[in-house]
Protein backbone atom coordinates (compact mmCIF):
# COMPACT_ATOMS: atom_id res chain seq x y z
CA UNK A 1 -37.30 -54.68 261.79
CA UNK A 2 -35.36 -52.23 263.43
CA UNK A 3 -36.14 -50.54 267.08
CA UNK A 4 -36.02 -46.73 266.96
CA UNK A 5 -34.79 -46.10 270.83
CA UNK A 6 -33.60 -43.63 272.20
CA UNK A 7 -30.38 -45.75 272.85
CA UNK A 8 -29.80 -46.22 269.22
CA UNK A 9 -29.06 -42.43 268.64
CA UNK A 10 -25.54 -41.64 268.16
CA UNK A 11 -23.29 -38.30 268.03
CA UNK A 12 -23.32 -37.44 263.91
CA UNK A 13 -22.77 -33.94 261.67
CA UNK A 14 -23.34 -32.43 265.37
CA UNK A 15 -27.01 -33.77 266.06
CA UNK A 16 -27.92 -37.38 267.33
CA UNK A 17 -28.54 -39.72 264.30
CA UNK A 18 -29.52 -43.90 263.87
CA UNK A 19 -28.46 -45.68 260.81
CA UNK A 20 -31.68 -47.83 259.84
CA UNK A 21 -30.21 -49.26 256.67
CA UNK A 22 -27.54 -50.25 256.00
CA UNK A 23 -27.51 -51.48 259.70
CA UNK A 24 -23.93 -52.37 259.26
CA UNK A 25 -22.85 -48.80 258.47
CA UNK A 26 -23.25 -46.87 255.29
CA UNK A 27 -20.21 -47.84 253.55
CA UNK A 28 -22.55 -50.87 253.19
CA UNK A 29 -24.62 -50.15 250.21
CA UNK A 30 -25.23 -47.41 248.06
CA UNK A 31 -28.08 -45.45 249.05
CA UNK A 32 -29.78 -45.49 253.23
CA UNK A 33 -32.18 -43.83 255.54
CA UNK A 34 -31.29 -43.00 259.05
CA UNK A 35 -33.85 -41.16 261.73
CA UNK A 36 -32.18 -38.11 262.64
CA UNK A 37 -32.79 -35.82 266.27
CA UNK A 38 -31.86 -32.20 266.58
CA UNK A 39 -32.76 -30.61 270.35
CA UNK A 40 -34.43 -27.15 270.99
CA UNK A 41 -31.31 -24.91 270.09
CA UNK A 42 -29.53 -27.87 267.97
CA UNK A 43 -28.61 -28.16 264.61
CA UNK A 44 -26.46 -29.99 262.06
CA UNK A 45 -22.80 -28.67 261.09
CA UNK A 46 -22.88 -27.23 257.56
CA UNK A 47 -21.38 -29.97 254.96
CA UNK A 48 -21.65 -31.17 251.63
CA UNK A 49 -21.48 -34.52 250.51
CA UNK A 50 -21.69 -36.31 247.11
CA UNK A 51 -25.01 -38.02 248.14
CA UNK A 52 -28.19 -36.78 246.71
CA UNK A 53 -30.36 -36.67 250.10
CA UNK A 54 -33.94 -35.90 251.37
CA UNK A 55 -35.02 -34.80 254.95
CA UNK A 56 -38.62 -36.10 255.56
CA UNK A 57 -39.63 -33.78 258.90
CA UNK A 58 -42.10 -35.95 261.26
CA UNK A 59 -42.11 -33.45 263.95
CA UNK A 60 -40.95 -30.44 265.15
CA UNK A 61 -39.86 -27.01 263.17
CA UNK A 62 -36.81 -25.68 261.89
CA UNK A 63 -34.61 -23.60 259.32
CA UNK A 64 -33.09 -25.57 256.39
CA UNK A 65 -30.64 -23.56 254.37
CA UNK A 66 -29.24 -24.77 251.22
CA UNK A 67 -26.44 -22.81 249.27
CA UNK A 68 -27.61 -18.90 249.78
CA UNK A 69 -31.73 -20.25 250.30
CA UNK A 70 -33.13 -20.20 253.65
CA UNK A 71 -36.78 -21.43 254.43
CA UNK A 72 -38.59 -22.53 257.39
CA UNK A 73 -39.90 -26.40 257.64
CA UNK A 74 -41.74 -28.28 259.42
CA UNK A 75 -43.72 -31.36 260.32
CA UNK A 76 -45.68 -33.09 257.05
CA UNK A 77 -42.84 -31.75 254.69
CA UNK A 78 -39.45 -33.33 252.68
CA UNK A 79 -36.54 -31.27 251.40
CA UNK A 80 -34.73 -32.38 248.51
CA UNK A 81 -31.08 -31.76 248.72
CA UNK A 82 -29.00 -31.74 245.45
CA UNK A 83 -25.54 -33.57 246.06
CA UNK A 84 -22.39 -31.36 246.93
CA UNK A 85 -24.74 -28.49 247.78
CA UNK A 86 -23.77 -26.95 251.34
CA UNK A 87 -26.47 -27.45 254.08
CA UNK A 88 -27.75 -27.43 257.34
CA UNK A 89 -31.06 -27.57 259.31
CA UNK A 90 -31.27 -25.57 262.87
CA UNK A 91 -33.85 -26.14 265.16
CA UNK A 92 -35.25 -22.44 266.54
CA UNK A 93 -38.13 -24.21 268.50
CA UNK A 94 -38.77 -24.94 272.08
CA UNK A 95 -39.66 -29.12 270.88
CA UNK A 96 -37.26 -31.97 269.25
CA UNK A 97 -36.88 -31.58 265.19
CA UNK A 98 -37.32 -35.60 264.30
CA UNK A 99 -36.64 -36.34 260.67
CA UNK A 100 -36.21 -39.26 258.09
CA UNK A 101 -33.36 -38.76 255.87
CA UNK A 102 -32.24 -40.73 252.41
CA UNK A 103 -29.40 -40.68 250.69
CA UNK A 104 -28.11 -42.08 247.19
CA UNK A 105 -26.01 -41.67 244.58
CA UNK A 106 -26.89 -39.72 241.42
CA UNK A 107 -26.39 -42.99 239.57
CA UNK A 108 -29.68 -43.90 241.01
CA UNK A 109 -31.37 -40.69 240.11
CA UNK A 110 -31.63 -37.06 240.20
CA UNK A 111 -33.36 -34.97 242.96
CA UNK A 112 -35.25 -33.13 240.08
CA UNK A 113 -36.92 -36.15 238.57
């Protein structure tokens, strides 16, 4: 079990962030899920990484853009992001943007599956 405080937030890619597994760190294993916090305003830096990942929003509203695509998400929906594909999510609203995200490898299977 792990406890989801606010105290377990840290600075990460410009928004606060919690490693739930690995707990150790992410150089621990090959795939992990952290909870992620962007404020009113907030938003991640734009980077790529060699990770496949997927953003599961719990609350809040935002802008996700991936390469050249922009949409608007929000609570009750995932984003599948391809590895090495530039991205960032901004929070426009006035409320915190909570979300789940999960990375892996492609060795452990595509996005598109």
């Amino acid at each position: 079990m792990r406890d989801l405080g606010e105290d377990r937030l840290l600075p990460s890619y410009g928004i606060l962030f919690q490693q739930i597994y690995p707990h150790g760190g992410e150089d621990l294993a090959d795939w992990g899920i952290g909870r992620s916090v962007i404020e009113p305003g907030g938003g991640t830096e734009p980077h790529s990484h060699d990770e496949h990942e997927l953003f599961v929003i719990l609350s809040g509203s935002g802008v996700m853009t991936i390469e050249d695509e922009q949409r608007p998400v929000g609570a009750g929906q995932a984003v599948l992001i391809p590895r090495n594909s530039r991205h960032d999510l901004a929070n426009a609203s006035s409320e915190r943007l909570v979300f789940l995200n999960v990375y892996w490898p492609e060795q452990l299977g595509s996005v598109d599956l």
